[in-house]
N, C-alpha and C. Protein backbone atom coordinates (compact mmCIF):
# COMPACT_ATOMS: atom_id res chain seq x y z
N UNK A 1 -15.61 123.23 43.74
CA UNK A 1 -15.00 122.02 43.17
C UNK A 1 -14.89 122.16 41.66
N UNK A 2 -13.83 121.95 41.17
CA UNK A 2 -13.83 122.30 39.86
C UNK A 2 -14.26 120.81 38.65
N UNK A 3 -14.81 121.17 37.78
CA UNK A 3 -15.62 120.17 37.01
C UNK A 3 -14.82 119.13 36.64
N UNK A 4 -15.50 117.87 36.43
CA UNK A 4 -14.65 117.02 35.54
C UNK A 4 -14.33 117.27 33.96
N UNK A 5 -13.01 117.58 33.58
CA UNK A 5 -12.95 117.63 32.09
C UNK A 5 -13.08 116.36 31.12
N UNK A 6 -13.79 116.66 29.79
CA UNK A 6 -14.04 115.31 29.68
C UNK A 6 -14.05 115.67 27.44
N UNK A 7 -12.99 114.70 26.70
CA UNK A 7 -13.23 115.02 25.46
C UNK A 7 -14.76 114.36 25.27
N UNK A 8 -15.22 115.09 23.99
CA UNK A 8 -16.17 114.71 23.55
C UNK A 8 -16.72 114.56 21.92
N UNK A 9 -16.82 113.56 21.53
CA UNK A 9 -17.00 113.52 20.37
C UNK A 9 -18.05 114.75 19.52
N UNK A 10 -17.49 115.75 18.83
CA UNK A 10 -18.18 116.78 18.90
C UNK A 10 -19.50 116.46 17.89
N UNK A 11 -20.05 115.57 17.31
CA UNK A 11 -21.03 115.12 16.19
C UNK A 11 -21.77 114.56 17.62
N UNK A 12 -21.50 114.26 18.66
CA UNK A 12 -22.38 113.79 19.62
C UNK A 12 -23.16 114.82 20.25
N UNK A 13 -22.47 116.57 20.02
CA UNK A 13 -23.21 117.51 20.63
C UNK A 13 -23.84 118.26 19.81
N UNK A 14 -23.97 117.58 18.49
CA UNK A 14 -25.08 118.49 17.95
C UNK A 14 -24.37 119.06 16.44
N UNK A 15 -22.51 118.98 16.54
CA UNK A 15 -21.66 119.53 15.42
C UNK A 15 -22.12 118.93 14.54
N UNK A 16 -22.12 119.64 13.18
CA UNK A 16 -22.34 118.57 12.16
C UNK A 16 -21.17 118.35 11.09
N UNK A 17 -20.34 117.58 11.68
CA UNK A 17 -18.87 117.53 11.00
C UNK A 17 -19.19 115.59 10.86
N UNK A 18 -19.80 115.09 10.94
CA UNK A 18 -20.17 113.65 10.01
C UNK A 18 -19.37 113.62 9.02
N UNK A 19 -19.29 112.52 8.22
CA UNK A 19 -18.62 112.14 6.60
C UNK A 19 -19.58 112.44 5.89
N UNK A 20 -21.11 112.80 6.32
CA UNK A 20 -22.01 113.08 5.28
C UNK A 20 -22.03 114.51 5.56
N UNK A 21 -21.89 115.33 6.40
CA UNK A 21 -22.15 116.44 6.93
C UNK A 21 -23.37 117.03 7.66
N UNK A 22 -23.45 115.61 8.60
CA UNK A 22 -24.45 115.60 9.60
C UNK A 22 -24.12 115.83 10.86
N UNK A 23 -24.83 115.36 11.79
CA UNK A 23 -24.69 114.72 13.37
C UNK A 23 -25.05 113.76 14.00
N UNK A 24 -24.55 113.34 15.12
CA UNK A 24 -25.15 112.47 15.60
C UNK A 24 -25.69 112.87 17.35
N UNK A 25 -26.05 114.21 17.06
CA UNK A 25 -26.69 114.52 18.43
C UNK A 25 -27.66 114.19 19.30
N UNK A 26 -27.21 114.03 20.70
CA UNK A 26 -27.57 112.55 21.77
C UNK A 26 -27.85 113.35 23.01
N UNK A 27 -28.93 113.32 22.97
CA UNK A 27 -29.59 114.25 24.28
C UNK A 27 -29.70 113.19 25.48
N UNK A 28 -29.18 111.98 25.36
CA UNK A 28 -28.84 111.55 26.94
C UNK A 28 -27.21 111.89 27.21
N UNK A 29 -26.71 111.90 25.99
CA UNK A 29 -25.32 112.95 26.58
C UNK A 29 -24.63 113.85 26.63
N UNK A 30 -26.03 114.83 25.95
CA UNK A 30 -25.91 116.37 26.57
C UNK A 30 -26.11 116.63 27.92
N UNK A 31 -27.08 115.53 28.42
CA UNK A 31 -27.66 115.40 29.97
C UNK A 31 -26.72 114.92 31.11
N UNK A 32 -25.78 113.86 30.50
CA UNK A 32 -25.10 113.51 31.30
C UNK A 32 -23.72 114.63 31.32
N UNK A 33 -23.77 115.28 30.31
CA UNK A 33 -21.98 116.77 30.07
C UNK A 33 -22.63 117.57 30.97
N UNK A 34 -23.84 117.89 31.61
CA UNK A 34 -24.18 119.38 32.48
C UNK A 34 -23.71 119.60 33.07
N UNK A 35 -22.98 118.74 34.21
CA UNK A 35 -21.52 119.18 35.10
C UNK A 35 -20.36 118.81 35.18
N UNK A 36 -20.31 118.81 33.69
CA UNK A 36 -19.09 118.11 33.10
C UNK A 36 -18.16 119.41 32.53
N UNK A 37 -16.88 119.80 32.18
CA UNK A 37 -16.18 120.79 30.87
C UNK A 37 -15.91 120.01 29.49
N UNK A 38 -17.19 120.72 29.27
CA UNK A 38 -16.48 119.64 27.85
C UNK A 38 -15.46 120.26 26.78
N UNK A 39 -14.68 119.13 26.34
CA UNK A 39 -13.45 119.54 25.08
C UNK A 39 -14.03 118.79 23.90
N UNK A 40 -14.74 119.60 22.84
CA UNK A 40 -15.20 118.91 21.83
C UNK A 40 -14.33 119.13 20.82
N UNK A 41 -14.23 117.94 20.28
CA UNK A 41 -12.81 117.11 19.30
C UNK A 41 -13.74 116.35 17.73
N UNK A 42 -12.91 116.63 16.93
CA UNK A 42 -13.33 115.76 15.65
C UNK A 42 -11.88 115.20 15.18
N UNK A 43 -11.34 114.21 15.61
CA UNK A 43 -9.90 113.46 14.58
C UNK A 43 -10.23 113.93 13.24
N UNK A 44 -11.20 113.38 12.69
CA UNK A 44 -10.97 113.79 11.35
C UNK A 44 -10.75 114.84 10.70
N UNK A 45 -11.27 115.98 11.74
CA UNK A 45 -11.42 117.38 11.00
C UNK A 45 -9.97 117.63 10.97
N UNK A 46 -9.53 117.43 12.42
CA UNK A 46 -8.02 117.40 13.01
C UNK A 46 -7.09 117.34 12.01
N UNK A 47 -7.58 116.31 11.34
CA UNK A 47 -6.35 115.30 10.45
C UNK A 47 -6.57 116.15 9.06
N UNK A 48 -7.27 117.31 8.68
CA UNK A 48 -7.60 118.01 8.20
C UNK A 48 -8.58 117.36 6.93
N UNK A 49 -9.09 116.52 6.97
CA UNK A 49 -10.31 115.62 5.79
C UNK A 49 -11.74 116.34 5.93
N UNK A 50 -12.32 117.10 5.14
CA UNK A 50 -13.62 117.78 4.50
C UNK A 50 -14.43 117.43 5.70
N UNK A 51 -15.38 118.33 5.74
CA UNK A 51 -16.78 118.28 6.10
C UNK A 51 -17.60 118.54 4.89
N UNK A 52 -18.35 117.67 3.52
CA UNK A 52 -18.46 116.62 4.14
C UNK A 52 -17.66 115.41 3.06
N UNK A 53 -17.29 114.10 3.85
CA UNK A 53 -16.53 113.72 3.45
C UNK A 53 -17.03 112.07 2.82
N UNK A 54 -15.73 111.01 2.43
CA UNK A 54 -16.00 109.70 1.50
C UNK A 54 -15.98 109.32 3.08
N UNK A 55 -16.95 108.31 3.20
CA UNK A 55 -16.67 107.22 4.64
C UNK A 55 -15.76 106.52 4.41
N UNK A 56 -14.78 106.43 5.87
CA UNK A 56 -13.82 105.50 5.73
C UNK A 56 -14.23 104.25 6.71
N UNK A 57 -13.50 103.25 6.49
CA UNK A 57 -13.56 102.38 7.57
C UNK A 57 -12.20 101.13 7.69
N UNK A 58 -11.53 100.98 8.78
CA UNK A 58 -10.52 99.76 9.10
C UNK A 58 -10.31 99.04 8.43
N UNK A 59 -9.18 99.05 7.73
CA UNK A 59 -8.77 97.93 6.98
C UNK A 59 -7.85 97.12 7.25
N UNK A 60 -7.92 96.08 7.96
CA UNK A 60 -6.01 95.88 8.13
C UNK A 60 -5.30 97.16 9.15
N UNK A 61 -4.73 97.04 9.36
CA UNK A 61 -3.73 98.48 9.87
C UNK A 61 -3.91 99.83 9.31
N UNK A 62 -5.04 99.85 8.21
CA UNK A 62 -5.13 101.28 7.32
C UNK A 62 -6.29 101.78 7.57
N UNK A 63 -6.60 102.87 7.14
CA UNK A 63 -7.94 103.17 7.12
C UNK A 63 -7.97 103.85 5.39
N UNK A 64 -9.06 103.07 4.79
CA UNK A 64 -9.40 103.25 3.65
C UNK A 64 -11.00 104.31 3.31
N UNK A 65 -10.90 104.73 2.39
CA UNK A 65 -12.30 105.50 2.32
C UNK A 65 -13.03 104.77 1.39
N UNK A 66 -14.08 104.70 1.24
CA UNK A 66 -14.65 103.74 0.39
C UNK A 66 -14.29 103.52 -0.93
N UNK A 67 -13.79 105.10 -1.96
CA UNK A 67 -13.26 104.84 -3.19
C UNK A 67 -11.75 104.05 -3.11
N UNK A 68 -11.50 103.22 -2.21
CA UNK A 68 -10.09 103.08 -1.72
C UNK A 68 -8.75 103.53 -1.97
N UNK A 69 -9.26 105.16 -1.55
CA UNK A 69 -8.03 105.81 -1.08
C UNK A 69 -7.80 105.75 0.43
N UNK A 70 -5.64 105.56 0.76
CA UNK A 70 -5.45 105.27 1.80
C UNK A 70 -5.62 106.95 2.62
N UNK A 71 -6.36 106.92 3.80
CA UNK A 71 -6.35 107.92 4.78
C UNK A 71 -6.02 107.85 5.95
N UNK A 72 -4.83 106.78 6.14
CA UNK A 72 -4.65 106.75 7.47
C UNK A 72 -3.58 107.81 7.55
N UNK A 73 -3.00 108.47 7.26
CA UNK A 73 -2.02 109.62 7.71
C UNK A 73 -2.90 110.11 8.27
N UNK A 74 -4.54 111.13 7.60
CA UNK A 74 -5.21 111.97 7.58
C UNK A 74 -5.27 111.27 9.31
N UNK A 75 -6.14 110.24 9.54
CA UNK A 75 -6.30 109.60 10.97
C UNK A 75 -5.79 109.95 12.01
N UNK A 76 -4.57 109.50 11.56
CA UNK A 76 -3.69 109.59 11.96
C UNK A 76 -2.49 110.87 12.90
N UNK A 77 -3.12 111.79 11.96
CA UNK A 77 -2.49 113.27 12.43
C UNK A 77 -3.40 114.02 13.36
N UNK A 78 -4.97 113.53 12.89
CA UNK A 78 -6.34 113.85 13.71
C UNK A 78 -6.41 113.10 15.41
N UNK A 79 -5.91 111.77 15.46
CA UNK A 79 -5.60 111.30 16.08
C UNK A 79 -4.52 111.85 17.78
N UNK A 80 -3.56 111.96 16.53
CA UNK A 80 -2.60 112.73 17.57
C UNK A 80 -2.80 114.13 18.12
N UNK A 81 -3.54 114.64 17.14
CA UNK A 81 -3.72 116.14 17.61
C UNK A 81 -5.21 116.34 18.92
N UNK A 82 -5.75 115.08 18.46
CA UNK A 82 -6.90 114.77 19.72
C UNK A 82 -6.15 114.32 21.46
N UNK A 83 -5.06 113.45 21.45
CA UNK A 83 -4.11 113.22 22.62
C UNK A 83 -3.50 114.36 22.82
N UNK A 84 -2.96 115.08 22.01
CA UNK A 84 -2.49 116.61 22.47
C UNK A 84 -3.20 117.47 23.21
N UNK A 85 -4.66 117.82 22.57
CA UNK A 85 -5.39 118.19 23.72
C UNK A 85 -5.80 117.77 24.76
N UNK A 86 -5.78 116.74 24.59
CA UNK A 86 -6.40 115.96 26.26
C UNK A 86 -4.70 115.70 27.30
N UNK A 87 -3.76 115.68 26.90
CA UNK A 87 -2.70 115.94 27.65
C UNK A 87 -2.69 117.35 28.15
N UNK A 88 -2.89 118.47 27.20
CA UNK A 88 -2.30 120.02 27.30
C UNK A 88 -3.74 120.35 28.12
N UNK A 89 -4.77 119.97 28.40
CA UNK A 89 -5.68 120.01 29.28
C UNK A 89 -6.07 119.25 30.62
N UNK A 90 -5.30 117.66 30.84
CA UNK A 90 -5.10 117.33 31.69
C UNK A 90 -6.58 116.93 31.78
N UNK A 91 -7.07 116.01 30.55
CA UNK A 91 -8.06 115.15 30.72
C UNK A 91 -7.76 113.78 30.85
N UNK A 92 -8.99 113.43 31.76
CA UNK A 92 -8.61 112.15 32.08
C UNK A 92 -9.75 110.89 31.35
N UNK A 93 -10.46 111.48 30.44
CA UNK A 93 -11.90 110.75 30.36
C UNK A 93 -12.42 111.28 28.93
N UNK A 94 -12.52 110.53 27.71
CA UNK A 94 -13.02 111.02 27.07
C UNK A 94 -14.35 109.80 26.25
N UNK A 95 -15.22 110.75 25.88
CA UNK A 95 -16.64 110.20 25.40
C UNK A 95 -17.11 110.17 24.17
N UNK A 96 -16.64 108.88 23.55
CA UNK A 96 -16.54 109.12 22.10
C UNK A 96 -17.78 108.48 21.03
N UNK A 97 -17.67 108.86 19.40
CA UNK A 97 -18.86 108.33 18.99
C UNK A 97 -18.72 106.37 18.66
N UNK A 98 -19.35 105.89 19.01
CA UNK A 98 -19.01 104.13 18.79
C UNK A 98 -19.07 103.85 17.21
N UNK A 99 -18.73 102.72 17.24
CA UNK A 99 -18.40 102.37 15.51
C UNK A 99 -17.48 103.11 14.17
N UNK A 100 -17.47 104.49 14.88
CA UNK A 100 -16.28 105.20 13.87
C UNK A 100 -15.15 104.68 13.62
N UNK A 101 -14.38 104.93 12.91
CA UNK A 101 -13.20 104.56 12.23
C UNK A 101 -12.08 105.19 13.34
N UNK A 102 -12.36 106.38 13.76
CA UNK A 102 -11.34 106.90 14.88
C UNK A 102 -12.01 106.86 16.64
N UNK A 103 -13.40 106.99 16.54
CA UNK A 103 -14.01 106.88 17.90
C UNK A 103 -14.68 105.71 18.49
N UNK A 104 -14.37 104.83 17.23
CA UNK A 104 -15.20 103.71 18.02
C UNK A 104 -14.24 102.95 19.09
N UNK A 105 -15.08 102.72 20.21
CA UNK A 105 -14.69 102.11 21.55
C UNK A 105 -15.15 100.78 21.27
N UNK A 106 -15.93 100.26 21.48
CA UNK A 106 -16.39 98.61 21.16
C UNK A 106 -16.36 98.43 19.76
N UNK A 107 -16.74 98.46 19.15
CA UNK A 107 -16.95 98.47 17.77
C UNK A 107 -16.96 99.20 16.56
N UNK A 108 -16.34 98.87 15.77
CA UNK A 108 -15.96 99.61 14.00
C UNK A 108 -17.10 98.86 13.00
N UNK A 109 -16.56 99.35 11.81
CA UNK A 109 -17.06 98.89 10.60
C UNK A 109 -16.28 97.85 10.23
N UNK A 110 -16.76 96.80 9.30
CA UNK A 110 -15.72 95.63 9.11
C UNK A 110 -14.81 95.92 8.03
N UNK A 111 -15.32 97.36 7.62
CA UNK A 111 -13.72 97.40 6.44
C UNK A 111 -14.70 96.99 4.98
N UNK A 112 -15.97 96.48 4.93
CA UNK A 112 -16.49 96.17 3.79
C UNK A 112 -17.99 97.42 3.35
N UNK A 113 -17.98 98.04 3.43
CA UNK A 113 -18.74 99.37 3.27
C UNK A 113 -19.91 98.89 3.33
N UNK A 114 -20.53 97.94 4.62
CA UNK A 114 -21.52 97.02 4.04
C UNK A 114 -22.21 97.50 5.36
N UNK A 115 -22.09 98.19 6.30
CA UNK A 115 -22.52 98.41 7.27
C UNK A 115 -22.60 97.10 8.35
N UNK A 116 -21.61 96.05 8.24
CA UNK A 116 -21.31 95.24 9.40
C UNK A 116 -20.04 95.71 10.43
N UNK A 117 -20.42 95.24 11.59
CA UNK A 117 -20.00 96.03 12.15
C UNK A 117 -19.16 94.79 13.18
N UNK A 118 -18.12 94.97 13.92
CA UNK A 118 -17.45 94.16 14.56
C UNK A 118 -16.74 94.46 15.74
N UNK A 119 -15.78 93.50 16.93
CA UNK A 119 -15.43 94.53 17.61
C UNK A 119 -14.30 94.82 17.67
N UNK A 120 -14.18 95.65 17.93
CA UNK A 120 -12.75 96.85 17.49
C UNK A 120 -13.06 98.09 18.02
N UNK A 121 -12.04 98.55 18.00
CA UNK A 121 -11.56 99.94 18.24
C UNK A 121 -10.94 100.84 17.36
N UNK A 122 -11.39 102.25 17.34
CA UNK A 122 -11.01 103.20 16.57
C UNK A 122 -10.27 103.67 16.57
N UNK A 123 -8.97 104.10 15.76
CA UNK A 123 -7.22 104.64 16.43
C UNK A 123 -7.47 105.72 17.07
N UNK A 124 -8.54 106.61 17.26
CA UNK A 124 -8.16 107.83 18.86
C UNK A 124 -8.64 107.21 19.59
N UNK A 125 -8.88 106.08 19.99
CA UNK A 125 -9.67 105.86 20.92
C UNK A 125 -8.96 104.79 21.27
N UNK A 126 -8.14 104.23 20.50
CA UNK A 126 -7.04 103.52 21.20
C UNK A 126 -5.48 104.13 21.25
N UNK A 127 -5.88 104.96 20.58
CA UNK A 127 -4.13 106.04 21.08
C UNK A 127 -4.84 106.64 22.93
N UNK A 128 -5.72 107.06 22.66
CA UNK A 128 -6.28 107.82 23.95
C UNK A 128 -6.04 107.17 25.28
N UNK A 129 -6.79 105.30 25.22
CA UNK A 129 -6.61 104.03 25.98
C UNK A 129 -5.07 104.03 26.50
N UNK A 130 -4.11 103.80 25.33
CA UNK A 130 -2.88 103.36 25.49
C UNK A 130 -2.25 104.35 26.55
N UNK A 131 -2.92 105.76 25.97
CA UNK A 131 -1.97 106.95 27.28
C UNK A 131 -3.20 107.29 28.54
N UNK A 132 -3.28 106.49 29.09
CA UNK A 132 -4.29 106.41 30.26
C UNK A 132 -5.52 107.04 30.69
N UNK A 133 -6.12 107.20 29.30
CA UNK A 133 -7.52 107.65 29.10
C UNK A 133 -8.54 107.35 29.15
N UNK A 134 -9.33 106.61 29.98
CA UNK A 134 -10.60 106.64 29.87
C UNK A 134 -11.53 106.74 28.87
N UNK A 135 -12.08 105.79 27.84
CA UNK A 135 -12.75 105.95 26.62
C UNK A 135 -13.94 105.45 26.95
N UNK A 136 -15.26 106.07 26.67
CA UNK A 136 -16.62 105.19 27.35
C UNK A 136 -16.91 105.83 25.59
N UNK A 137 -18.21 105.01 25.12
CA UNK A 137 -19.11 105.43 23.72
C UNK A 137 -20.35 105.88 24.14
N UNK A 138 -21.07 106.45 23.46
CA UNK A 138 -22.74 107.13 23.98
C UNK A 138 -23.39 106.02 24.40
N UNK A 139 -23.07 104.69 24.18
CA UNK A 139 -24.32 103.72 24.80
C UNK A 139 -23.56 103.22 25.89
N UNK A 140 -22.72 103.98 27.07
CA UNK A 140 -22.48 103.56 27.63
C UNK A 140 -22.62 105.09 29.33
N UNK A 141 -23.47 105.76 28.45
CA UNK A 141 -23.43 107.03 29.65
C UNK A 141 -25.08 106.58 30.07
């Protein structure tokens, strides 16, 4: 039987491509990928923005970085190039980090660098939704 393919937020497996140039590696969902294929994805790196980088967060329709420069192209191109692979691989399910600016599934940042947080969704993770993807966040495996 061949595995379920599944994107994965790659700062969830341990990458350290963060805005600080960390991770956010999650050993209940390394546990739950064991018979999984995973496709590990970073939008941002995608969209070609530093490791390590200014935090951005939702503004309105934009995504701003905290010195408020606009980066939604950068998002934006990271974005699309994340649906490209999960089309050109014929994924149906991807597992992203929550609260990001591009991966959050329930919830983002409010856009005020204040660490409040609200609910929303992150543009790969609602480009992903819109083309019949499956988006779950780590507190949901």
């Amino acid at each position: 039987m061949e595995k379920e393919k599944i994107l994965v937020s790659a700062c969830l497996l341990g990458v350290n491509c963060k805005y600080d140039g960390e991770n956010n590696r999650n050993e209940k969902v390394l546990e739950y990928l064991k018979d999984k294929e995973v496709i590990p994805v970073c939008p941002e790196i995608f969209g070609g923005l530093p490791t390590p980088r200014i935090p951005s967060e939702i503004v309105g329709d934009k995504v701003i970085n905290r010195e408020g420069q606009d980066v939604t192209k950068e998002y934006k191109k990271g974005t699309e190039e994340t649906l490209y692979i999960a089309k050109l691989l014929g994924v149906k399910k991807a597992l992203l980090k929550e609260s990001s600016p591009s991966c959050g599934t329930n919830t983002i940042y409010d856009g005020t660098f204040t660490g409040n947080k609200i609910n929303g969704i992150g543009i790969t993770a609602k480009l992903l939704k819109e083309n019949g993807i499956e988006v779950i966040s780590e507190n949901e495996v």
